[in-house]
Protein backbone atom coordinates (compact mmCIF):
# COMPACT_ATOMS: atom_id res chain seq x y z
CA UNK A 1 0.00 0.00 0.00
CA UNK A 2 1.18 3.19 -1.33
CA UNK A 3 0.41 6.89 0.92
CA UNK A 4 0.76 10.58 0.62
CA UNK A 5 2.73 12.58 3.59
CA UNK A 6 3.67 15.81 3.91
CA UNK A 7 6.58 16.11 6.30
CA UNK A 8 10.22 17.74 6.46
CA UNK A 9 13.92 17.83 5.37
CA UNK A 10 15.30 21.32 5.00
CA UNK A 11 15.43 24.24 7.44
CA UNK A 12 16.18 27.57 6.35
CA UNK A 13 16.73 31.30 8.26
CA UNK A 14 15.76 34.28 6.29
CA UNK A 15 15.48 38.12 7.22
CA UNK A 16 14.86 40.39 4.78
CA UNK A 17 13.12 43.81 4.11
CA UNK A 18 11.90 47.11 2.70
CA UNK A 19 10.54 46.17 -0.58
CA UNK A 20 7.68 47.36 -3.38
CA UNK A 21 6.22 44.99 -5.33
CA UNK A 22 3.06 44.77 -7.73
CA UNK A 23 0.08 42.55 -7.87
CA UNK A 24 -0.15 40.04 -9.61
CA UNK A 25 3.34 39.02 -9.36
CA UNK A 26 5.82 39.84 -12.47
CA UNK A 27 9.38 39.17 -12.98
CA UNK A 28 9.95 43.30 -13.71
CA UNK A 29 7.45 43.88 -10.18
CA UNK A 30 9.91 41.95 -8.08
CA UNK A 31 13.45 43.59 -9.83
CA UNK A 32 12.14 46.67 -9.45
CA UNK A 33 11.34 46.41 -5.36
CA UNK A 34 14.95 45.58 -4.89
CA UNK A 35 16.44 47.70 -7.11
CA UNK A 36 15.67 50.30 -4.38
CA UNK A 37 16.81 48.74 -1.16
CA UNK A 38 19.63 50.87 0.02
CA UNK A 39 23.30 49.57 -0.21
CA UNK A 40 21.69 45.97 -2.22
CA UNK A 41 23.78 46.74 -4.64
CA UNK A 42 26.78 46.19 -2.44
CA UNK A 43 26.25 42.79 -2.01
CA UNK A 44 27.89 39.82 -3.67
CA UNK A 45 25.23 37.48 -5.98
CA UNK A 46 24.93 34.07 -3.69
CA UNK A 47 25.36 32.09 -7.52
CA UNK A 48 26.96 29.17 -8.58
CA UNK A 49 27.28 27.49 -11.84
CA UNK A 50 25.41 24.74 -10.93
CA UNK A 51 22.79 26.64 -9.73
CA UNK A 52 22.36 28.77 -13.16
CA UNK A 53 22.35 25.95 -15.24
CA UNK A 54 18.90 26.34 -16.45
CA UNK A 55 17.59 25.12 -19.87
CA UNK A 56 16.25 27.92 -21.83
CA UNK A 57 12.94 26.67 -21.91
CA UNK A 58 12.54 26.16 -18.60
CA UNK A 59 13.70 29.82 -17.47
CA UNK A 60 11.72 32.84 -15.27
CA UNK A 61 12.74 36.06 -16.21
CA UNK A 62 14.33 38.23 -12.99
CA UNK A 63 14.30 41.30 -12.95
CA UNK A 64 12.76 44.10 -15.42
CA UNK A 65 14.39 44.02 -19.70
CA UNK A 66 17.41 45.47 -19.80
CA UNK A 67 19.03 44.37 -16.25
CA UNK A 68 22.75 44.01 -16.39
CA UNK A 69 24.78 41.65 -14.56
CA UNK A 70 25.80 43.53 -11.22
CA UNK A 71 21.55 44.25 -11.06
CA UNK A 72 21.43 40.76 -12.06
CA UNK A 73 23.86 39.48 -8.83
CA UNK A 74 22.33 42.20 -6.39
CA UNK A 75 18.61 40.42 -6.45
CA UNK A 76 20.82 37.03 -6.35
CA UNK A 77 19.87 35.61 -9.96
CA UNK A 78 21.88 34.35 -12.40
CA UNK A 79 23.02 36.17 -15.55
CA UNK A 80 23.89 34.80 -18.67
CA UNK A 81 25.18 38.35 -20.43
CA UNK A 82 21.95 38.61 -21.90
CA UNK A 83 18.70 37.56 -19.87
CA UNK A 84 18.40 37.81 -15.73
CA UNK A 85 16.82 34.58 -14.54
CA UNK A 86 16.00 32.41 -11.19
CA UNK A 87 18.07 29.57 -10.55
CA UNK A 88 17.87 25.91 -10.13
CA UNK A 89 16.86 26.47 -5.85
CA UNK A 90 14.56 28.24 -3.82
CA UNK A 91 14.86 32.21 -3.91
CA UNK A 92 13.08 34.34 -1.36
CA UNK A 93 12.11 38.06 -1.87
CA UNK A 94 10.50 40.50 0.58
CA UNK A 95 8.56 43.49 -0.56
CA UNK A 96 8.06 46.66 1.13
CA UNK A 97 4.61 46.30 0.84
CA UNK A 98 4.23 43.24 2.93
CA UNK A 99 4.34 40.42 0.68
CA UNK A 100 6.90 37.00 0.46
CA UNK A 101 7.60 36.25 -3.27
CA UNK A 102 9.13 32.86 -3.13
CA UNK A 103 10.67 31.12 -6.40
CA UNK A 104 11.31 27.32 -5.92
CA UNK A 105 13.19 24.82 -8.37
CA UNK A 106 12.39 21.56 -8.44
CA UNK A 107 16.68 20.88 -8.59
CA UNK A 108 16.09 22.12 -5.09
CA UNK A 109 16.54 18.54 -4.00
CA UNK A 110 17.74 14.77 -4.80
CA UNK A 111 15.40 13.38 -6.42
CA UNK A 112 13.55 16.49 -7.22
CA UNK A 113 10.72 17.69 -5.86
CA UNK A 114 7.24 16.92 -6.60
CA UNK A 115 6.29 20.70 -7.51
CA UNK A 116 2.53 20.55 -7.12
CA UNK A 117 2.87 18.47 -3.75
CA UNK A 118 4.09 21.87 -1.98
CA UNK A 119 1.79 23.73 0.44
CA UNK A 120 2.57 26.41 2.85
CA UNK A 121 0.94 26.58 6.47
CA UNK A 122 -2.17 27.89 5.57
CA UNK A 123 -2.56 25.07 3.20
CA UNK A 124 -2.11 25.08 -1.02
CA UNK A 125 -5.47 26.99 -1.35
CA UNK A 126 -5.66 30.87 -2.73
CA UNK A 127 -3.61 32.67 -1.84
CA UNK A 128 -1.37 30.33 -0.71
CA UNK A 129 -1.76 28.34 -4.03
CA UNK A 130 1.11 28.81 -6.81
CA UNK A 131 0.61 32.28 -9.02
CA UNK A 132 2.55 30.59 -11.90
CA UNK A 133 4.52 27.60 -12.61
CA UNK A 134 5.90 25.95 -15.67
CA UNK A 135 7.71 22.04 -15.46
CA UNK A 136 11.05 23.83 -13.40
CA UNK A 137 9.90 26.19 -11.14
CA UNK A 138 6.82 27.13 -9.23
CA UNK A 139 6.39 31.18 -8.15
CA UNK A 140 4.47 31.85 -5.15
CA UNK A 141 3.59 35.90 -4.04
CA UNK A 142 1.23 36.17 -0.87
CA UNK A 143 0.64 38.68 1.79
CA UNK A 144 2.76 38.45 5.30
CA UNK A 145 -0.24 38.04 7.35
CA UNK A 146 -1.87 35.30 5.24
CA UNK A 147 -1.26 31.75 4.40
CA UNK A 148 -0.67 31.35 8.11
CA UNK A 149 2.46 33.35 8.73
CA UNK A 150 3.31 34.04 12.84
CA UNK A 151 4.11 37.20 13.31
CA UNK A 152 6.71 37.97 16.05
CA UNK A 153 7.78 41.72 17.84
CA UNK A 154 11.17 42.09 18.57
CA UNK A 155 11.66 45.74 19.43
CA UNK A 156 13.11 47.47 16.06
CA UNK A 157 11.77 44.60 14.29
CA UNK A 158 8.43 42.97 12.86
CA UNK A 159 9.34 39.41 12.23
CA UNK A 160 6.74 37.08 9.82
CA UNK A 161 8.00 33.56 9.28
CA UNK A 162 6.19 31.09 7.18
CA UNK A 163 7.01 27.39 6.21
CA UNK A 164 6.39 25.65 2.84
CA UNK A 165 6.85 21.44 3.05
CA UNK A 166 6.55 18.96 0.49
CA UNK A 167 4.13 15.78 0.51
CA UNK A 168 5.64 12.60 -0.32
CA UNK A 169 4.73 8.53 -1.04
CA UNK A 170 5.22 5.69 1.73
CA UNK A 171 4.65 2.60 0.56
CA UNK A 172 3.43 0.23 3.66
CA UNK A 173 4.70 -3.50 3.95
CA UNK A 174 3.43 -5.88 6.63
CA UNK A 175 6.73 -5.41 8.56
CA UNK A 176 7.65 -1.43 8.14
CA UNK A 177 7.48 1.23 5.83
CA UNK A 178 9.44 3.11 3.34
CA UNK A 179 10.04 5.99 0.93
CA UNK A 180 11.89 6.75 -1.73
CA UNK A 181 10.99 10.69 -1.97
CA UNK A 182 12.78 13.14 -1.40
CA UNK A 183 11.02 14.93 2.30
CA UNK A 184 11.28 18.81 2.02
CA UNK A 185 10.77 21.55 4.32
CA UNK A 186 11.89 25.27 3.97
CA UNK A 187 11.12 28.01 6.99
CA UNK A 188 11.20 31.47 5.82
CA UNK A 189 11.09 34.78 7.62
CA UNK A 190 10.93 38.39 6.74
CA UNK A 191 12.38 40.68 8.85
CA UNK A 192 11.32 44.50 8.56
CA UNK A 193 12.99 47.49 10.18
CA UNK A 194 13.71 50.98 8.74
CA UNK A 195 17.20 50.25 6.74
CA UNK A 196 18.99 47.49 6.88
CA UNK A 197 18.65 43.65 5.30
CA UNK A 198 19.82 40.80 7.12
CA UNK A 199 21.55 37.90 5.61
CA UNK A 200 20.33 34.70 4.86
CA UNK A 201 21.37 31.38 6.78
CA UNK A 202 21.27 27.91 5.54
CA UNK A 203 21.27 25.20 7.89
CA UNK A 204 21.36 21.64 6.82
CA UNK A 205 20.74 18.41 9.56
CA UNK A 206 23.66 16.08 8.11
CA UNK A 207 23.58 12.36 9.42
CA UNK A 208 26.37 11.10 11.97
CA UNK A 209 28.41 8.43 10.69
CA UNK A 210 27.33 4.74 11.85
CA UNK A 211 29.51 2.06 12.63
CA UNK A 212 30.73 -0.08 10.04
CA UNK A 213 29.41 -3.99 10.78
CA UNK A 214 30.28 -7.74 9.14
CA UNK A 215 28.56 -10.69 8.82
CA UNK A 216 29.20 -14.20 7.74
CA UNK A 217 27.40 -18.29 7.86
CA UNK A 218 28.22 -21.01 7.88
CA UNK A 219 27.80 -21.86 4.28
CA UNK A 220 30.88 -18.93 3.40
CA UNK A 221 28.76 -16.67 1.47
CA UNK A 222 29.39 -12.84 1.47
CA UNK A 223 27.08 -10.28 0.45
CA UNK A 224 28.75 -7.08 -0.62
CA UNK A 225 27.39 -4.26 -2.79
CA UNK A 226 29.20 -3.07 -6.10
CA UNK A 227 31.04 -0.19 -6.42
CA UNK A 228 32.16 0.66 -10.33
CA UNK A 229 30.97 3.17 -12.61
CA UNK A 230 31.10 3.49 -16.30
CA UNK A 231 34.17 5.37 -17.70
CA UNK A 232 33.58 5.09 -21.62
CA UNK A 233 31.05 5.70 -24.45
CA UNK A 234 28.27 2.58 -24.39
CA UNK A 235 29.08 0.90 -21.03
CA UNK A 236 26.31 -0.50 -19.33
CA UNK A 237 26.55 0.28 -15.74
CA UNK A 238 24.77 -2.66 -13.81
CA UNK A 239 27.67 -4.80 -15.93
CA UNK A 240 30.40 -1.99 -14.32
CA UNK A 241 29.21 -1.74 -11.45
CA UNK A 242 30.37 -4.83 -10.42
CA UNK A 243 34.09 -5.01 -11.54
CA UNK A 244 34.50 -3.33 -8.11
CA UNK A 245 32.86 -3.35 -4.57
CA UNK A 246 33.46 -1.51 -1.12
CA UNK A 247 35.48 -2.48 1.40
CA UNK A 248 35.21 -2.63 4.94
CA UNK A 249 36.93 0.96 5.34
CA UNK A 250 34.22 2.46 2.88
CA UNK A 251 31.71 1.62 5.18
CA UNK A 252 28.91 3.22 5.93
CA UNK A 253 27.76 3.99 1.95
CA UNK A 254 26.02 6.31 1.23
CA UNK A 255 23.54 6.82 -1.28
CA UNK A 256 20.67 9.36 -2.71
CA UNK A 257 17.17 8.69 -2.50
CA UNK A 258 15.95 6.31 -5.69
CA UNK A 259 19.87 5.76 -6.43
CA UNK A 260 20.75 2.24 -7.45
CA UNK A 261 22.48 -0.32 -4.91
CA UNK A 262 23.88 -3.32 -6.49
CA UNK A 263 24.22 -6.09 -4.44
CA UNK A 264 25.84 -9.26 -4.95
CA UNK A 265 25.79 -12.71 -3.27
CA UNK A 266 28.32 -15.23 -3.64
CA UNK A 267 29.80 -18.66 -2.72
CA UNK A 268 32.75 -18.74 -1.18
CA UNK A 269 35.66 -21.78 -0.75
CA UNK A 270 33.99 -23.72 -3.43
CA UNK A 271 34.94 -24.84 -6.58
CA UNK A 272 32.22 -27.35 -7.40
CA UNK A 273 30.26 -26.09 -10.94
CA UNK A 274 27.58 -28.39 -10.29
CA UNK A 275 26.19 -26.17 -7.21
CA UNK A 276 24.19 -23.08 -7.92
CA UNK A 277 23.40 -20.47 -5.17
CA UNK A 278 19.79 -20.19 -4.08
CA UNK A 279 18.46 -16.71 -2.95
CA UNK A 280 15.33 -17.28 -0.70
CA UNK A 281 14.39 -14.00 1.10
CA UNK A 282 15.92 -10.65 0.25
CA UNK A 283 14.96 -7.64 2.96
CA UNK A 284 16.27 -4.37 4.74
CA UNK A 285 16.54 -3.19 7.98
CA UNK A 286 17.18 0.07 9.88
CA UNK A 287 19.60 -2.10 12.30
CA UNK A 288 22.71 -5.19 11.88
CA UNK A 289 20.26 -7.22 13.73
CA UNK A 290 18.48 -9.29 9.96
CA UNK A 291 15.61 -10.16 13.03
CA UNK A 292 14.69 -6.59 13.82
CA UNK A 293 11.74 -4.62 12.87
CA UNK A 294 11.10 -2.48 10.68
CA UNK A 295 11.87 -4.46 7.66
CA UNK A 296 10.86 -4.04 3.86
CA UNK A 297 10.89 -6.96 1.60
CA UNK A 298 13.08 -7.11 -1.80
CA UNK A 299 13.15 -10.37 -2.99
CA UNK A 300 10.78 -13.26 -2.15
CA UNK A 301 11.47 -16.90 -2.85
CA UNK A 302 14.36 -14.98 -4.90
CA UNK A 303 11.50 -12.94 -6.76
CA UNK A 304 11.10 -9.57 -6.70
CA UNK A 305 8.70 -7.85 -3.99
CA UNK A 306 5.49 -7.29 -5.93
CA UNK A 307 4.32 -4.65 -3.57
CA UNK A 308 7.37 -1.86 -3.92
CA UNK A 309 6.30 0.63 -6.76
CA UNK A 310 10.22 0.40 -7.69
CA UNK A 311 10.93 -3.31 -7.97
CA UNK A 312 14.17 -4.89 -6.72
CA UNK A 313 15.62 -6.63 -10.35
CA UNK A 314 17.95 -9.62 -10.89
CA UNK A 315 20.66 -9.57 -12.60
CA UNK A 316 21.29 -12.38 -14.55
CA UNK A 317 25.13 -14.06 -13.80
CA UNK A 318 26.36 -16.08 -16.89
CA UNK A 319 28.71 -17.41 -18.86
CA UNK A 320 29.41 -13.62 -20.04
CA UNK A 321 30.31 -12.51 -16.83
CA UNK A 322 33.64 -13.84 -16.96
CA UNK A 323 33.63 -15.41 -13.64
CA UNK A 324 34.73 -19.28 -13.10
CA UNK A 325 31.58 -20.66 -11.41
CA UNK A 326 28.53 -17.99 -12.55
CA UNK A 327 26.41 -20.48 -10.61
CA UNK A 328 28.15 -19.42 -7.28
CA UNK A 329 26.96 -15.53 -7.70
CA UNK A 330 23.72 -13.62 -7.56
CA UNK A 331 23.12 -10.15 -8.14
CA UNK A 332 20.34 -7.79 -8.33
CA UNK A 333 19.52 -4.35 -8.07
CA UNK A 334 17.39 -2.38 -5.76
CA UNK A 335 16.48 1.36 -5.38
CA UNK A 336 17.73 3.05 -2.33
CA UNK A 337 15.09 4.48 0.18
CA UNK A 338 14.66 5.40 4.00
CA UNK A 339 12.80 3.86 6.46
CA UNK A 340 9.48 6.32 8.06
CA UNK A 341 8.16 5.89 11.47
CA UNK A 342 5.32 3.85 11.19
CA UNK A 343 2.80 5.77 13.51
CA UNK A 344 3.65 9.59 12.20
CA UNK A 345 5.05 8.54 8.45
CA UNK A 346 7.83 10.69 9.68
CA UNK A 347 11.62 10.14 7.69
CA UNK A 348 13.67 8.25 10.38
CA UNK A 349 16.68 9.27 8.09
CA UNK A 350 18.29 5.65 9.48
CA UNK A 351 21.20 3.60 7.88
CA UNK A 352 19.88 0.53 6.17
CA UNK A 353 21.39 -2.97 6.12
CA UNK A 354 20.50 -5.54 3.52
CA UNK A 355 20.45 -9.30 4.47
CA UNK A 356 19.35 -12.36 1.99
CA UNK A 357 18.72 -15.82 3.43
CA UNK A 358 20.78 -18.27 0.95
CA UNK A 359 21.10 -21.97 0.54
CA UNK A 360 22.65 -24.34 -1.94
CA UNK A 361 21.00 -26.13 -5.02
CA UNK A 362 22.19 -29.13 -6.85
CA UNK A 363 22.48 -28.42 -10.42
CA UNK A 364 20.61 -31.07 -12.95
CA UNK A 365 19.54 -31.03 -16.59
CA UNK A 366 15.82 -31.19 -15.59
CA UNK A 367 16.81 -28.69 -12.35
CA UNK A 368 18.56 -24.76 -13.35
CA UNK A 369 17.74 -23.93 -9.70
CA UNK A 370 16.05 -20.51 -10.69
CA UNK A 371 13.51 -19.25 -9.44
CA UNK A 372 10.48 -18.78 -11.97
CA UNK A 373 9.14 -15.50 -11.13
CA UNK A 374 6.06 -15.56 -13.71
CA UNK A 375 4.87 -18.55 -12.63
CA UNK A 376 2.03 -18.99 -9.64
CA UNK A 377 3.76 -18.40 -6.33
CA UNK A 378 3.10 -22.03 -4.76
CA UNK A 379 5.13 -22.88 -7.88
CA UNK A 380 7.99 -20.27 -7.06
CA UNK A 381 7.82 -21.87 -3.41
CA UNK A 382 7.90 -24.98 -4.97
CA UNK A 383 11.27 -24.58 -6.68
CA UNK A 384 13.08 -23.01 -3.71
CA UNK A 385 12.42 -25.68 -1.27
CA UNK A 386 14.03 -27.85 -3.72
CA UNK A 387 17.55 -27.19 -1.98
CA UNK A 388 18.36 -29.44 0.63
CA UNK A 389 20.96 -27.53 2.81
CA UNK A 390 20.55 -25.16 5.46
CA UNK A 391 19.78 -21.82 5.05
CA UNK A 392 22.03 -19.08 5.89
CA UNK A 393 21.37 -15.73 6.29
CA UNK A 394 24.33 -13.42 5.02
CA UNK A 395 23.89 -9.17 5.41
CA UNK A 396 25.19 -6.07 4.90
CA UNK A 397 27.15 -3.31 5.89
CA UNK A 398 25.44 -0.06 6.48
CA UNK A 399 24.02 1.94 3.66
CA UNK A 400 22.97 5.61 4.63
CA UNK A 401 21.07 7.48 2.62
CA UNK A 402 22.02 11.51 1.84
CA UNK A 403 19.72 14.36 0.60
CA UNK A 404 21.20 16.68 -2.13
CA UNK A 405 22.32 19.87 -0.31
CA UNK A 406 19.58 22.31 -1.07
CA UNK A 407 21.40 25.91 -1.95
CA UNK A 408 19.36 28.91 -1.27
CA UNK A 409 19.28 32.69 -1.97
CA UNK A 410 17.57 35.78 -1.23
């Protein structure tokens, strides 16, 4: 079962003031506000190439025709010697007049954001709904005291702070629950006094590093995830990816939301081609402990979990492959994800270990010891109990997942 949530991620500090700006929001309304702030012109533009690489289609104009590149810098948008334009993350504007313009890129995060799953405290209604929007960016303009903004008194200052968050998908398994969206939350404030503009302030919660952890059975078979990438024209990475793997000092990996793990399972001290490794049960957990709840299937009866909206997928070991038994090895694919709290649907933003229960099949001309994924599942069971050794459950070191640092300017 697949949900909605809107939660958080991000948490950002802004002060700003003494503005004018125009109803309904314009590109030239918003340049010209700043254009008067006194000493804005002093300031350095908070750009980066990354952040200006927009397509051309998918640009908003900044700033009113004709705005050269210092202009350009001072409202902190990007310049390309001939147009002004918003960048690929969230830019906040205050207006003299008492309103938050607020640009947001869908690049804000990793993997991007789900533009029309935004909403502000008040809710996504008008005003607090988008003014315009095209595939990249989504432009929202709404009063300081509306869209339920808190206004705080602070002596020389009127402080209104507002907070826009993102909704995202859990999908719900009988033993935890998961995500693979990116969770977003941005707080925003506007701080008005007589002169002066206050800086912005990005803070980002970063994850502390986890203990690495090893596990082995008695059968000698090591799960360990591939490392490689592709370095020339017409590789196929889930072939590179596994001419080379991590090692216990690269431990904990880390990974970004929806990015591919490849995982591989192999035999060890064997030499015997007439013995083919059996996957039964693939899951995750948020702890070493293969036992320990949550959990979130990926492969059952060495099939993939039909209930994830992003299948796990096998990857086929062969002949090709180059190795000396092919039989010994297993390998598949899964996308990466985070584990949510089951009662709030909250990111737990935990590490994640991956453990596969594994015996050994005897290889016949009648038997290939694969599992037949198409087929009715009492058949799939059918094959797997086939082996006749014990099962051994192999895992795992940790695998953390990141969020793209989100780069914002005023």
């Amino acid at each position: 079962m697949w949900v909605s949530i809107a939660c958080a991620a991000l948490f950002v500090h802004l002060n700003c003031l003494g503005i004018t700006a125009e109803s309904p929001w314009s590109p030239q309304a918003a340049a010209k506000s700043f254009s008067r702030l006194p000493g804005l012109h002093d300031q350095q533009p908070v750009v980066t190439p990354n952040i200006c690489g927009v397509d051309d289609v998918g640009r908003v104009p900044c700033g009113e025709p004709g705005i050269d590149d210092a202009q350009c810098g001072a409202i902190n948008c990007c310049f390309d010697g001939q147009q002004c334009y918003y960048g690929r993350t969230v830019t906040v504007q205050c207006t003299i007049d008492g309103q938050f313009v607020l640009v947001v890129a869908r690049d804000t995060t990793l993997p991007r954001l789900s533009l029309d799953s935004i909403s502000l405290l008040g809710g996504s209604d008008v005003p607090c709904s988008a003014v315009d929007s095209n595939a990249d960016f989504a432009i929202y303009q709404f009063p300081v005291t509306a869209c339920g903004t808190r206004a705080m008194d602070l002596g020389d200052y009127v402080v209104y702070e507002n907070k826009m968050s993102s909704s995202y998908e859990v999908g719900v398994g009988p033993l935890g629950a998961i995500t693979r969206d990116s969770h977003y939350e941005l707080s925003f404030q506007c701080r008005y006094a007589a002169t002066t503009v206050a800086a912005l302030d990005v803070q980002l919660a970063s994850n502390s590093p986890p203990m690495p952890v090893a596990a082995s059975g008695p059968l000698m078979v090591e799960l360990r995830l591939g490392s490689g990438q592709c370095v020339t024209k017409g590789c196929v990475q889930a072939q590179a990816a596994y001419t080379s793997y991590y090692g216990d000092a690269d431990y904990p990996v880390t990974k970004v939301l929806r990015e591919p793990v490849y995982v591989e399972v192999r035999i060890l001290g064997r030499t015997d081609p007439n013995i083919a490794l059996v996957l039964g049960r693939c899951w995750a957990t948020s702890s070493p402990d293969p036992f320990s709840v949550p959990q979130w299937e990926l492969l059952v009866d060495g099939c993939p979990y039909q209930h994830d909206r992003y299948l796990t997928t096998p990857i086929p070991v062969d002949g090709s492959s180059g190795l000396q038994f092919p039989s010994h090895y297993k390998r598949f694919v899964l996308k990466m994800f985070t584990f949510v709290d089951h009662d709030s649907m909250a990111h737990l933003q935990e590490k994640v270990f991956i453990h596969c229960s594994t015996s050994v099949c005897q290889l016949t001309a009648a038997d290939s010891c694969e599992p037949r994924c198409s087929r009715q599942r009492r058949d799939v069971v059918a094959a797997g109990q086939k082996s006749s050794h014990q099962l051994t459950v192999v895992s795992s070191g940790e695998v953390v997942f990141i969020t793209k640092k989100a780069e914002t300017t005023t």
